[in-house]
PDB file of N, CA and C in Angstrom:
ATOM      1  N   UNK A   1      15.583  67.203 -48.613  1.00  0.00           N
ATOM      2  CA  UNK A   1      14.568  67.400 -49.635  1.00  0.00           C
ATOM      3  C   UNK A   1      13.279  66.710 -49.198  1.00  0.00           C
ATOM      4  N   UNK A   2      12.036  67.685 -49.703  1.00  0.00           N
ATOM      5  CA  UNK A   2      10.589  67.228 -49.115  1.00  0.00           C
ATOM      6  C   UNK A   2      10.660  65.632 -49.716  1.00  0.00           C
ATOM      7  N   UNK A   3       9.723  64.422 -49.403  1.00  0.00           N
ATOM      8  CA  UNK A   3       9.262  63.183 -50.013  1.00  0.00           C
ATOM      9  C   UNK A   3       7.805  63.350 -50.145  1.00  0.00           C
ATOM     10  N   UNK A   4       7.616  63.443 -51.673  1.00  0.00           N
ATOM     11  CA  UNK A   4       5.860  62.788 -52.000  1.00  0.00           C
ATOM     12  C   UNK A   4       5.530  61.897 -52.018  1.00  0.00           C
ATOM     13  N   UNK A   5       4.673  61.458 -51.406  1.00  0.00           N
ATOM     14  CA  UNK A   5       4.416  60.155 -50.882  1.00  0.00           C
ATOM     15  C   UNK A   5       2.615  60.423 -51.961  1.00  0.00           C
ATOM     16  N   UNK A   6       2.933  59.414 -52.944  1.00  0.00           N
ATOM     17  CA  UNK A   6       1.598  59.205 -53.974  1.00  0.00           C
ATOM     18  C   UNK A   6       1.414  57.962 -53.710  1.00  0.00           C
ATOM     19  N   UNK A   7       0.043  58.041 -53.285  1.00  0.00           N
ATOM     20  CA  UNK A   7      -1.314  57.361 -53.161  1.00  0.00           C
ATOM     21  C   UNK A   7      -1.800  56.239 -54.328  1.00  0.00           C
ATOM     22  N   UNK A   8      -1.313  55.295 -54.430  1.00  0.00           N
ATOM     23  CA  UNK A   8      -1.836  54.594 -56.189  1.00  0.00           C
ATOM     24  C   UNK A   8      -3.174  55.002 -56.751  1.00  0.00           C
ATOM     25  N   UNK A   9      -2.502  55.258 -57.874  1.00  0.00           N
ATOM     26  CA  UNK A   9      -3.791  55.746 -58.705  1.00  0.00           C
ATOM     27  C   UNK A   9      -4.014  55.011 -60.178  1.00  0.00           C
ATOM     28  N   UNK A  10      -4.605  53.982 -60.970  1.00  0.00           N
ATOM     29  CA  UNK A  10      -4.510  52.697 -61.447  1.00  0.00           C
ATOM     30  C   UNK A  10      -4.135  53.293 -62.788  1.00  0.00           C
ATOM     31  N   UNK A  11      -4.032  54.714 -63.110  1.00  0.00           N
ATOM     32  CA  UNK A  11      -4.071  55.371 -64.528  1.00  0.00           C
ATOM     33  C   UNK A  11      -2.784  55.689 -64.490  1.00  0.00           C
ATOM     34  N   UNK A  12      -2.482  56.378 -63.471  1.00  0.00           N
ATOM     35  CA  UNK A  12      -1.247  57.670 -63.300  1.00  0.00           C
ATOM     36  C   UNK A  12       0.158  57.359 -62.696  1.00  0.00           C
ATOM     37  N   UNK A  13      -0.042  56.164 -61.252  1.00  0.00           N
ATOM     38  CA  UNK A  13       0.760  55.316 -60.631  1.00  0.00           C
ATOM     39  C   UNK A  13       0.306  54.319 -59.655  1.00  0.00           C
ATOM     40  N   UNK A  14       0.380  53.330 -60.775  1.00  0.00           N
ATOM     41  CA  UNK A  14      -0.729  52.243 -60.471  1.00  0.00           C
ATOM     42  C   UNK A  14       0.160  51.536 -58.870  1.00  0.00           C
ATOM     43  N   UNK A  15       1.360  51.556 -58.662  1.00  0.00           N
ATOM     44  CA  UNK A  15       1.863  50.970 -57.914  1.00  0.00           C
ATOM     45  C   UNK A  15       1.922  51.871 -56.673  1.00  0.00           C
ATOM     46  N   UNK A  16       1.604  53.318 -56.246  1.00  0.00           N
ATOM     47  CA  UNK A  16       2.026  54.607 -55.797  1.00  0.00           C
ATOM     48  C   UNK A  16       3.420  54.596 -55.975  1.00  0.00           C
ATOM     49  N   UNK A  17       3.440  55.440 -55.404  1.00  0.00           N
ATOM     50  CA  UNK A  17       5.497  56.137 -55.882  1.00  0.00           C
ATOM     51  C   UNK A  17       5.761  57.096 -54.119  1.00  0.00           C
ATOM     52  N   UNK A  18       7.108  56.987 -54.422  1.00  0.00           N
ATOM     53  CA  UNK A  18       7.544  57.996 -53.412  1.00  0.00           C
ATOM     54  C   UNK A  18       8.728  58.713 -54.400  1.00  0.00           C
ATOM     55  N   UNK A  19       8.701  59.895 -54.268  1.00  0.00           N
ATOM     56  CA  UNK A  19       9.583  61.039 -54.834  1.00  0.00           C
ATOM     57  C   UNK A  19      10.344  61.912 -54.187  1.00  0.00           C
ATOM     58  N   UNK A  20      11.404  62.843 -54.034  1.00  0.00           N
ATOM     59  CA  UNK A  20      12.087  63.696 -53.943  1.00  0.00           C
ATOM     60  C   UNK A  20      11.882  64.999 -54.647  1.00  0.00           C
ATOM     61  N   UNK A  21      11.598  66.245 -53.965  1.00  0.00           N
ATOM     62  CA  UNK A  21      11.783  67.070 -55.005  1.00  0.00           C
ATOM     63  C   UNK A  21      12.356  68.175 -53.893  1.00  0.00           C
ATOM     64  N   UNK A  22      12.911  69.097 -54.982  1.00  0.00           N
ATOM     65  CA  UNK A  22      13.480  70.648 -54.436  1.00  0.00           C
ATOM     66  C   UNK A  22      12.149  71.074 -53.540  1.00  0.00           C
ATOM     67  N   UNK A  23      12.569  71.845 -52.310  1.00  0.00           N
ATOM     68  CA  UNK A  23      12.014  73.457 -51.955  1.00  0.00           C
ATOM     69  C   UNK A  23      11.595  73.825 -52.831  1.00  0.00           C
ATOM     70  N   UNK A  24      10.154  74.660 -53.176  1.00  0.00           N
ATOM     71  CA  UNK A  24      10.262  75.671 -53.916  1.00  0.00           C
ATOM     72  C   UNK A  24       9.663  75.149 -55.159  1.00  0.00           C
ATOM     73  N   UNK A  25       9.532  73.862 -55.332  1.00  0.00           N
ATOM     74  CA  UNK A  25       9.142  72.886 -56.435  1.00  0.00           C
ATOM     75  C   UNK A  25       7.429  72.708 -56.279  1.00  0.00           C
ATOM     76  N   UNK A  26       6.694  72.901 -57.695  1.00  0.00           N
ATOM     77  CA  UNK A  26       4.988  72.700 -57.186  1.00  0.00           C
ATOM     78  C   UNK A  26       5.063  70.871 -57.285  1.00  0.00           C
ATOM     79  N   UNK A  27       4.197  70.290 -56.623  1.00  0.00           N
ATOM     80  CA  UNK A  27       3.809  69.192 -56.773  1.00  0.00           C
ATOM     81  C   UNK A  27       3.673  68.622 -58.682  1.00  0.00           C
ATOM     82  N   UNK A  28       2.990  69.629 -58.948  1.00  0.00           N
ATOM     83  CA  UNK A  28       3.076  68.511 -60.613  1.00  0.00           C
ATOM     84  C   UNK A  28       4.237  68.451 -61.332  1.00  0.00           C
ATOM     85  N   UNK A  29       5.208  69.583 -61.571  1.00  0.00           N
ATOM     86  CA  UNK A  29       6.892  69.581 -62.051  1.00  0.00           C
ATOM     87  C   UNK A  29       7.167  68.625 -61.179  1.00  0.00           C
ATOM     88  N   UNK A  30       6.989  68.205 -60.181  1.00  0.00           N
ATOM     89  CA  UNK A  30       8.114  67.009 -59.378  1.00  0.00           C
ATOM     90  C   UNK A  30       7.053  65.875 -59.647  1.00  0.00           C
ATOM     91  N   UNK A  31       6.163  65.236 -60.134  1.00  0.00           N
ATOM     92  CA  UNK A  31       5.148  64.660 -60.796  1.00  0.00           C
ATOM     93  C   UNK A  31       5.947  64.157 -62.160  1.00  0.00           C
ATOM     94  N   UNK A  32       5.575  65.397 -62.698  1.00  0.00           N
ATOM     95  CA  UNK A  32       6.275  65.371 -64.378  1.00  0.00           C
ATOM     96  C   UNK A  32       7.575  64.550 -64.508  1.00  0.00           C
ATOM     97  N   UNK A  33       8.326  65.730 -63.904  1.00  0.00           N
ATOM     98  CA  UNK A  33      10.246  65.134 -63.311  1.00  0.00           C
ATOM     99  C   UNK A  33      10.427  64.163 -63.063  1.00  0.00           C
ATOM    100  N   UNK A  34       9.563  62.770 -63.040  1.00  0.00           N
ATOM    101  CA  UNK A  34       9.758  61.874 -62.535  1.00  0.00           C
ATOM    102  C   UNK A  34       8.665  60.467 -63.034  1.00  0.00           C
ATOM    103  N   UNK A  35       8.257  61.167 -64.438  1.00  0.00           N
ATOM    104  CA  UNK A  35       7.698  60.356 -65.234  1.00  0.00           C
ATOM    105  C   UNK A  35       6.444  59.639 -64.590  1.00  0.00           C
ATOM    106  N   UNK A  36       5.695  60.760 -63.576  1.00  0.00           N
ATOM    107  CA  UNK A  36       4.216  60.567 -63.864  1.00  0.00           C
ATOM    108  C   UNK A  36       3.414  61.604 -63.924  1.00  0.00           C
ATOM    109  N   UNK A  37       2.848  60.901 -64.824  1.00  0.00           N
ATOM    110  CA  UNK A  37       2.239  62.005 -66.089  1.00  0.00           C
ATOM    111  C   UNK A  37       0.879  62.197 -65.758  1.00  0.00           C
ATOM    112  N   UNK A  38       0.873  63.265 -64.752  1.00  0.00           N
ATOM    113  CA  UNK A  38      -0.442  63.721 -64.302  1.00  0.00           C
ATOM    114  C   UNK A  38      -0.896  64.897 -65.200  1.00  0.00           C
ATOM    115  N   UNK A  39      -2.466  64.570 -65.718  1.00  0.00           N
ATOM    116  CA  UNK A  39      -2.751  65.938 -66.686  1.00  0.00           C
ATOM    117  C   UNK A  39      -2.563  67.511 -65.980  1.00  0.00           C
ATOM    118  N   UNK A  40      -2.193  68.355 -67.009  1.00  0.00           N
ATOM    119  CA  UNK A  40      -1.736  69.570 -66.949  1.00  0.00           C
ATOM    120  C   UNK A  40      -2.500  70.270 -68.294  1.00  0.00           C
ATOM    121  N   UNK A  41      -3.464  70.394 -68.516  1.00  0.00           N
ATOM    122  CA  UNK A  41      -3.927  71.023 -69.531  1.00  0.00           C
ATOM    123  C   UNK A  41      -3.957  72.140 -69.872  1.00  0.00           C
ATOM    124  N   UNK A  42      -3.519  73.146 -69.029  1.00  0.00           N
ATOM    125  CA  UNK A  42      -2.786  75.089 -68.819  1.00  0.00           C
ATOM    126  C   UNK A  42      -1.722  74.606 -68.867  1.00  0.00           C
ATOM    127  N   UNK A  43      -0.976  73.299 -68.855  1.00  0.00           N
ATOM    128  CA  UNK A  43       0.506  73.925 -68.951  1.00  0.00           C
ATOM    129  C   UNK A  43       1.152  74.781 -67.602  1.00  0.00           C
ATOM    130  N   UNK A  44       0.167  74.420 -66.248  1.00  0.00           N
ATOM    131  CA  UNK A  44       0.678  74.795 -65.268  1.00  0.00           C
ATOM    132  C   UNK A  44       0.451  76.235 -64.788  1.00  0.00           C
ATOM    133  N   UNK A  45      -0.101  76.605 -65.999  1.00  0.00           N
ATOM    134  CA  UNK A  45      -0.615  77.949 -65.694  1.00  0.00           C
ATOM    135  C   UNK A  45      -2.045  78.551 -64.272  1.00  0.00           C
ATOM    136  N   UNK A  46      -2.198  77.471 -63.606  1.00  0.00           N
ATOM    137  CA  UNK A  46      -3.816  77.870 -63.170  1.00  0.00           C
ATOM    138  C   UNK A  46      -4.732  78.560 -63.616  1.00  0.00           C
ATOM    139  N   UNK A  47      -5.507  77.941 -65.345  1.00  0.00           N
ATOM    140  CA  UNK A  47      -6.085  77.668 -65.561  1.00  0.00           C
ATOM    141  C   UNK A  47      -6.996  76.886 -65.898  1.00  0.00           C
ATOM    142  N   UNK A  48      -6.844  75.839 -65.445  1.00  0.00           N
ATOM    143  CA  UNK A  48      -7.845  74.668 -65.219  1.00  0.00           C
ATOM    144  C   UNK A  48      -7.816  73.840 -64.277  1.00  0.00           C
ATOM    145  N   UNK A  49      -8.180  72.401 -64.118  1.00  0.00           N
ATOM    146  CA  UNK A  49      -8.368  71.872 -62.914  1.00  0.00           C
ATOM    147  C   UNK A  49      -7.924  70.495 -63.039  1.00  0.00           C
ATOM    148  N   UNK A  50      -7.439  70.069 -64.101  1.00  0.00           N
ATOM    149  CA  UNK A  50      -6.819  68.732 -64.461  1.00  0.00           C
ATOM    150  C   UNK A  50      -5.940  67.930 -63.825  1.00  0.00           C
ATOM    151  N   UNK A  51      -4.922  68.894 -63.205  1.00  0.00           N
ATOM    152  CA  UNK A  51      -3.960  69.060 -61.986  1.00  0.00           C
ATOM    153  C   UNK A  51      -4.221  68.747 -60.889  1.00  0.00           C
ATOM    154  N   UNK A  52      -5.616  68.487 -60.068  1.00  0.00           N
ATOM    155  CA  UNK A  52      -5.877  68.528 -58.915  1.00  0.00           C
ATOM    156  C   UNK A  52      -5.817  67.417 -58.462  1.00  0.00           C
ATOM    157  N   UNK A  53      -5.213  67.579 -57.130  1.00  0.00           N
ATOM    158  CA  UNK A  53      -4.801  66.880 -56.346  1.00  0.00           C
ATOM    159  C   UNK A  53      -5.394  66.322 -54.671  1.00  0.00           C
ATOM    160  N   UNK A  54      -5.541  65.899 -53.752  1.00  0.00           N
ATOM    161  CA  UNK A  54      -5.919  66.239 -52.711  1.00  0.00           C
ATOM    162  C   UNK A  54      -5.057  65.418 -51.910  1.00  0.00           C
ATOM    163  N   UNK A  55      -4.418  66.441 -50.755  1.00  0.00           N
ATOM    164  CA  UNK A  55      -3.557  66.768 -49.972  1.00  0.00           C
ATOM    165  C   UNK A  55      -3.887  65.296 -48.389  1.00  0.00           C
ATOM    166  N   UNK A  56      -3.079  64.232 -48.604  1.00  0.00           N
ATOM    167  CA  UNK A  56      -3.984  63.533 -47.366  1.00  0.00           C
ATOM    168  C   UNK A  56      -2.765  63.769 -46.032  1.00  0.00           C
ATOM    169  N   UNK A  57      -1.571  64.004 -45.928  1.00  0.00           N
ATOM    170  CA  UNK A  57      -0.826  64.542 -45.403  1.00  0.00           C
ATOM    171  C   UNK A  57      -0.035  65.722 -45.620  1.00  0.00           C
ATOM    172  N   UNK A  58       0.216  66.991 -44.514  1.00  0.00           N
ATOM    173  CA  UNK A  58       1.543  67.556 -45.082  1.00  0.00           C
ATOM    174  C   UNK A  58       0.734  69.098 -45.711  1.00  0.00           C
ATOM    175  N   UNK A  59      -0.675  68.896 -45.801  1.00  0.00           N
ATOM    176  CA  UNK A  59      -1.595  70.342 -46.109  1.00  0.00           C
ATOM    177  C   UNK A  59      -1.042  71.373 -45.896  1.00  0.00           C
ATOM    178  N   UNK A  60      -1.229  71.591 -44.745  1.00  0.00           N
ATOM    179  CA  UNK A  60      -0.495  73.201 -44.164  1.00  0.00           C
ATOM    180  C   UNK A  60       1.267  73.510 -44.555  1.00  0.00           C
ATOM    181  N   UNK A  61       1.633  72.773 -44.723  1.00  0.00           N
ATOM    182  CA  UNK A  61       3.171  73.277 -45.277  1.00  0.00           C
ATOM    183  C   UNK A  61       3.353  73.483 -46.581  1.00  0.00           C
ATOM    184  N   UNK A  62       2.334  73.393 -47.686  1.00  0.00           N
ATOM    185  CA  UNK A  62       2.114  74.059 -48.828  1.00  0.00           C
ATOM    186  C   UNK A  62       2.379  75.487 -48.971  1.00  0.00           C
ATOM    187  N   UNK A  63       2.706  76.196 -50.108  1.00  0.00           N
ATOM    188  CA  UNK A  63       2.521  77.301 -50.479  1.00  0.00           C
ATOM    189  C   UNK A  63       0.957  77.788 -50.122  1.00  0.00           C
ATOM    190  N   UNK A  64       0.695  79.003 -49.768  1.00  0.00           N
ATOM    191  CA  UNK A  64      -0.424  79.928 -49.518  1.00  0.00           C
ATOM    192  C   UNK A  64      -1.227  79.923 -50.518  1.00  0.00           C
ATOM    193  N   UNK A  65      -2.721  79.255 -50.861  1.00  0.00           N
ATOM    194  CA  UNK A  65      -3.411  79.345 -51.682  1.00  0.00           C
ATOM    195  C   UNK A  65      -3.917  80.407 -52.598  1.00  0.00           C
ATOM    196  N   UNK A  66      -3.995  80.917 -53.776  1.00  0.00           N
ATOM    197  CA  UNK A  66      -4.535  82.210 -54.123  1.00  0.00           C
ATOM    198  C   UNK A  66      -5.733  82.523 -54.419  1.00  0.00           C
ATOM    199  N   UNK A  67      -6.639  83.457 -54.348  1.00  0.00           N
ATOM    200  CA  UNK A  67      -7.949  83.126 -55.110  1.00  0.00           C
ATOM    201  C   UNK A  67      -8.124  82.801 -56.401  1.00  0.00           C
ATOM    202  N   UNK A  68      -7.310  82.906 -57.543  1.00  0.00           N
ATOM    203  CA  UNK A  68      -7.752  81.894 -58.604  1.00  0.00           C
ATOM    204  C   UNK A  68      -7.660  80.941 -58.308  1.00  0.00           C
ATOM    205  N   UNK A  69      -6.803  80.021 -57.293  1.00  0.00           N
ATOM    206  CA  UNK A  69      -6.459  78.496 -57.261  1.00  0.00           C
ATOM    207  C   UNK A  69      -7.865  78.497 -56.597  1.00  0.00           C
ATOM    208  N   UNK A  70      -7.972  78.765 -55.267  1.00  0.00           N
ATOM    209  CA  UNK A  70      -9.381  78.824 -55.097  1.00  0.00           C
ATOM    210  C   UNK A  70     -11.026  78.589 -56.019  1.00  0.00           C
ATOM    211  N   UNK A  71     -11.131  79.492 -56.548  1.00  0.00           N
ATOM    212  CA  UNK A  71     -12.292  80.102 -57.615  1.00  0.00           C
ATOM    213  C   UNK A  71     -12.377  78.307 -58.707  1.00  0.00           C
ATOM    214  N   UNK A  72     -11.026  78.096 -58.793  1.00  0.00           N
ATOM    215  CA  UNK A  72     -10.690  77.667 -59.968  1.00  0.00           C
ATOM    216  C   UNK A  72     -11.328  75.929 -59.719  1.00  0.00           C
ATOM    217  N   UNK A  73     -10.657  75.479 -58.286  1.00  0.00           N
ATOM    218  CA  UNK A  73     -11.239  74.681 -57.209  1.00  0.00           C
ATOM    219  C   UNK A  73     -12.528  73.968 -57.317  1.00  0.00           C
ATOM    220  N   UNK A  74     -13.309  74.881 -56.820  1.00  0.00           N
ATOM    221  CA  UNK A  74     -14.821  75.104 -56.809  1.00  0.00           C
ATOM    222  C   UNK A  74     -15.504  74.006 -58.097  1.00  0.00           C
ATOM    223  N   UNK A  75     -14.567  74.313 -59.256  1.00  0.00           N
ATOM    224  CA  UNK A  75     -15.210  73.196 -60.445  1.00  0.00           C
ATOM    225  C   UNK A  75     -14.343  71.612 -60.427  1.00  0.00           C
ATOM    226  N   UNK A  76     -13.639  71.589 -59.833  1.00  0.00           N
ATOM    227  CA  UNK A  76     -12.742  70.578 -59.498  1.00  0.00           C
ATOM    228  C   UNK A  76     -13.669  69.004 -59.500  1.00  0.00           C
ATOM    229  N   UNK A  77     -13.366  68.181 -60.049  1.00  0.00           N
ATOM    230  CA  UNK A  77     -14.017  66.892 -59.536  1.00  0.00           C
ATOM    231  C   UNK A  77     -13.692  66.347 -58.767  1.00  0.00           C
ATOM    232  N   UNK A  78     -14.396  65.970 -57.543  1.00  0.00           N
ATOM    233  CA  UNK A  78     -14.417  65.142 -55.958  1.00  0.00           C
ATOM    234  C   UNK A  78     -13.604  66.283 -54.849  1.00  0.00           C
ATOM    235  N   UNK A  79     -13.677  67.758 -54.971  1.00  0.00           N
ATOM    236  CA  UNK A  79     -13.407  68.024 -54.101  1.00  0.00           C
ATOM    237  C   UNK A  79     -13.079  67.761 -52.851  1.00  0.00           C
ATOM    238  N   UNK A  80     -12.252  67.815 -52.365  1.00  0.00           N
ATOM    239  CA  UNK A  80     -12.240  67.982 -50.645  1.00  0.00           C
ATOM    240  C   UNK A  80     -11.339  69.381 -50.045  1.00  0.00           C
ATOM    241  N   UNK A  81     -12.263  68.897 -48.513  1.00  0.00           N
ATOM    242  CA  UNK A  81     -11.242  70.224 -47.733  1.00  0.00           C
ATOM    243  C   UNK A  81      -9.512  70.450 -48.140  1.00  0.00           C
ATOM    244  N   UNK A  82      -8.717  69.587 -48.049  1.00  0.00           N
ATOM    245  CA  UNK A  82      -7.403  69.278 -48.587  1.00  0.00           C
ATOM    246  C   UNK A  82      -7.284  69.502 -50.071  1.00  0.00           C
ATOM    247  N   UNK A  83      -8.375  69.672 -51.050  1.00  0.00           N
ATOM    248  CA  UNK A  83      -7.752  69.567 -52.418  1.00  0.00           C
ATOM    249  C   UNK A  83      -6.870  71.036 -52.551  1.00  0.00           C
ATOM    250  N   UNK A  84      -5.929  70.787 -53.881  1.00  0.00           N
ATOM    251  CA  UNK A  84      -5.315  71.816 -54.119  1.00  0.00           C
ATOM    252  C   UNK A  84      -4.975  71.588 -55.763  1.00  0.00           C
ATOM    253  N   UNK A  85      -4.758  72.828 -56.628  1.00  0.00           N
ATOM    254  CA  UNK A  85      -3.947  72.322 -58.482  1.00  0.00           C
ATOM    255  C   UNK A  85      -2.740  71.851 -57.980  1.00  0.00           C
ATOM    256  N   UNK A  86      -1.854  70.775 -58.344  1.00  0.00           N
ATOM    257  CA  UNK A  86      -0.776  70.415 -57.867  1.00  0.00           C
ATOM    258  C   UNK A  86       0.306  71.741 -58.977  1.00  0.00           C
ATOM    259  N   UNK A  87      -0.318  72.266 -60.050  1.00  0.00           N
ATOM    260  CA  UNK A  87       0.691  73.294 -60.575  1.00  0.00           C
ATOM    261  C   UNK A  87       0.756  74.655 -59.494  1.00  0.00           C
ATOM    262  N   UNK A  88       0.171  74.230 -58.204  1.00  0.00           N
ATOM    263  CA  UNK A  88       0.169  75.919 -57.704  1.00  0.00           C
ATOM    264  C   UNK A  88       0.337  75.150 -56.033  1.00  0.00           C
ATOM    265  N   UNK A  89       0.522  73.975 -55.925  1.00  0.00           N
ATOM    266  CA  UNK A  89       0.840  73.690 -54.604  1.00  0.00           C
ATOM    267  C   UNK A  89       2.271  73.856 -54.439  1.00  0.00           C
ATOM    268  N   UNK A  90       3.279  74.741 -53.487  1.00  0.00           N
ATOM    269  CA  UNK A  90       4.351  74.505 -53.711  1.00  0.00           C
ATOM    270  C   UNK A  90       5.200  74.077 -52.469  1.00  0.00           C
ATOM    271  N   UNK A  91       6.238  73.241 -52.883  1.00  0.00           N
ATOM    272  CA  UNK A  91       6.746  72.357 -51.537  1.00  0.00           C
ATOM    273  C   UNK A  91       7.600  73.174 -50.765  1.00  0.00           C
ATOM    274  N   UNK A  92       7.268  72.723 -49.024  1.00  0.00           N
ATOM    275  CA  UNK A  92       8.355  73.694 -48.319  1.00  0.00           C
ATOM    276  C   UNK A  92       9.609  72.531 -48.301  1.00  0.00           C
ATOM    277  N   UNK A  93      10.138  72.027 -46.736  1.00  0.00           N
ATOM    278  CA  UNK A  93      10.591  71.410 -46.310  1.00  0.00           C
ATOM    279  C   UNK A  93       9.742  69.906 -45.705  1.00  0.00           C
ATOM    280  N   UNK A  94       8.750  70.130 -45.163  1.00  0.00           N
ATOM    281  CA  UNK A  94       8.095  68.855 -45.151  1.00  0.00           C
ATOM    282  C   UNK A  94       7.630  68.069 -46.527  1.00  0.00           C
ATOM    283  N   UNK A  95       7.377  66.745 -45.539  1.00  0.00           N
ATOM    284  CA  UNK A  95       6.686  65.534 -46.546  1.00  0.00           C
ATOM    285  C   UNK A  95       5.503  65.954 -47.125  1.00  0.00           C
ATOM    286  N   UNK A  96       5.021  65.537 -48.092  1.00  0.00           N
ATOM    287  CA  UNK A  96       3.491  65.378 -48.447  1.00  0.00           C
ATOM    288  C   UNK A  96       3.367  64.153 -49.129  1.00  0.00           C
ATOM    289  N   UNK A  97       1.217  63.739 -48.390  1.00  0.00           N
ATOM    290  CA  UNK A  97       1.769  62.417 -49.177  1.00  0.00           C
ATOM    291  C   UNK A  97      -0.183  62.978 -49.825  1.00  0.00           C
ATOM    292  N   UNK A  98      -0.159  62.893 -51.175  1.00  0.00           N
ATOM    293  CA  UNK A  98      -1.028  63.095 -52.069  1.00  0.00           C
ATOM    294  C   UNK A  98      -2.169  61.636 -52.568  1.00  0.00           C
ATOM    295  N   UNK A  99      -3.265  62.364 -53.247  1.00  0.00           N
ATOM    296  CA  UNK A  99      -4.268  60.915 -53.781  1.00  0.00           C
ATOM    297  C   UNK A  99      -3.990  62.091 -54.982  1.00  0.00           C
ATOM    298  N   UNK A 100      -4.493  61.481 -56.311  1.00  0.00           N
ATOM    299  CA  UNK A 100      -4.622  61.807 -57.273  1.00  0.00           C
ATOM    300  C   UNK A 100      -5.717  61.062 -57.826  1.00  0.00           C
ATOM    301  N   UNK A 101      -7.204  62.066 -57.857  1.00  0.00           N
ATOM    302  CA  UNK A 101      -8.186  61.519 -57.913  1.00  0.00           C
ATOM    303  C   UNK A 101      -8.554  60.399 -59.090  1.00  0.00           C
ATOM    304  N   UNK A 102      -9.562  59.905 -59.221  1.00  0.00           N
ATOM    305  CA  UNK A 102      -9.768  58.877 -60.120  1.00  0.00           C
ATOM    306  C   UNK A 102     -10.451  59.690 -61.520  1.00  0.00           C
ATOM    307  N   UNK A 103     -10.909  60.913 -61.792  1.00  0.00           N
ATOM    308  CA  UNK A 103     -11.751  61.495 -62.607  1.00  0.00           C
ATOM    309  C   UNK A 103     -10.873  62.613 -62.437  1.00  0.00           C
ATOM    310  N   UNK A 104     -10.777  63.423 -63.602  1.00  0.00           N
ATOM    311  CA  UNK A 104     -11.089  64.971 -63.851  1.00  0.00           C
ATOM    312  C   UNK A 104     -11.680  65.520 -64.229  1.00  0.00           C
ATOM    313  N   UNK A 105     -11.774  66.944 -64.246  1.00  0.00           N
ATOM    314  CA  UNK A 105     -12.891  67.096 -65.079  1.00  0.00           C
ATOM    315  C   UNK A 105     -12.812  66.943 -66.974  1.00  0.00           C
ATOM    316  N   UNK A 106     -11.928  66.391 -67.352  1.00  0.00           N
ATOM    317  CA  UNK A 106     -11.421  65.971 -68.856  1.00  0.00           C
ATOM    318  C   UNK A 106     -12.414  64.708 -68.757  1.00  0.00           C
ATOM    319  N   UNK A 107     -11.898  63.698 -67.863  1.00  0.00           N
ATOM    320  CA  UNK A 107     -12.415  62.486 -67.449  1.00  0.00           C
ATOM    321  C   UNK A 107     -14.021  62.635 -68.030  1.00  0.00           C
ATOM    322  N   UNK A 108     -14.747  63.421 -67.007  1.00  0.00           N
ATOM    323  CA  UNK A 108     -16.160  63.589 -66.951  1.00  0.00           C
ATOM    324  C   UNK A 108     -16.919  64.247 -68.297  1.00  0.00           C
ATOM    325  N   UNK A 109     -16.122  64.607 -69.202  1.00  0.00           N
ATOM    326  CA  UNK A 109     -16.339  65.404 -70.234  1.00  0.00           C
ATOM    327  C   UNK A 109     -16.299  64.659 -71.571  1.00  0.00           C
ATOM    328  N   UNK A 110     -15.187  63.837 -71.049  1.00  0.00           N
ATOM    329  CA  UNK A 110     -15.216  62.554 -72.234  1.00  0.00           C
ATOM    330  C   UNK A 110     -15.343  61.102 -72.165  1.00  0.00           C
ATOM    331  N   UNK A 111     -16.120  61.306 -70.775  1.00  0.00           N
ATOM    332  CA  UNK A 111     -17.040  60.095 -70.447  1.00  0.00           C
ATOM    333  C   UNK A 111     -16.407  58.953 -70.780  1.00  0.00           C
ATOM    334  N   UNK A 112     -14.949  58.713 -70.039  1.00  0.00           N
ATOM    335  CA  UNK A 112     -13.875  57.885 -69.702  1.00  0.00           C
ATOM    336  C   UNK A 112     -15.015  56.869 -69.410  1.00  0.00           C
TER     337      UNK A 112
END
């Protein structure tokens, strides 16, 4: 089974974490599954951007990006080349090890 290797993030997992999840599993269900509670405001649907993640190992062995995840992206807070919605990143067999930014765009909206 892949290992997520999370990045501390002082809101979400202040200590980072390392996880286990299935093949086939997106990054935020194995997030969720494991009692950190990264926002999901679609409900996983890719419609929004709350989810986002950016990829610092392990990129290319993701599931194939789509153009809504794309499109959707674009409004994302702190972009990078590596970002991805963790509801639409999905795990192969390799590791990934993730940041989970400091802002979303919820964050920026309600001027955390």
């Amino acid at each position: 089974m892949p290992i997520i290797k999370i990045l501390p993030n002082a809101e979400y997992c202040p200590g980072g974490a390392e996880i286990q999840a299935e093949p086939g599993t997106s990054i935020c269900e194995a997030l969720l599954e494991q009692d950190i509670e990264i926002e999901h405001a679609c409900e996983m649907s890719c419609a929004c951007t709350t989810c986002h993640v950016v990829v610092r190992e392990g990129f290319n062995s993701l599931g194939e990006m789509d153009e809504a995840e794309e499109d959707l992206l674009d409004r994302a807070w702190g972009l990078e080349p590596t970002s991805r919605l963790s509801c639409q990143a999905i795990l192969s067999q390799q590791d990934v090890t993730i940041e989970i930014p400091k802002y979303s765009i919820n964050h920026a909206k309600e001027k955390h």
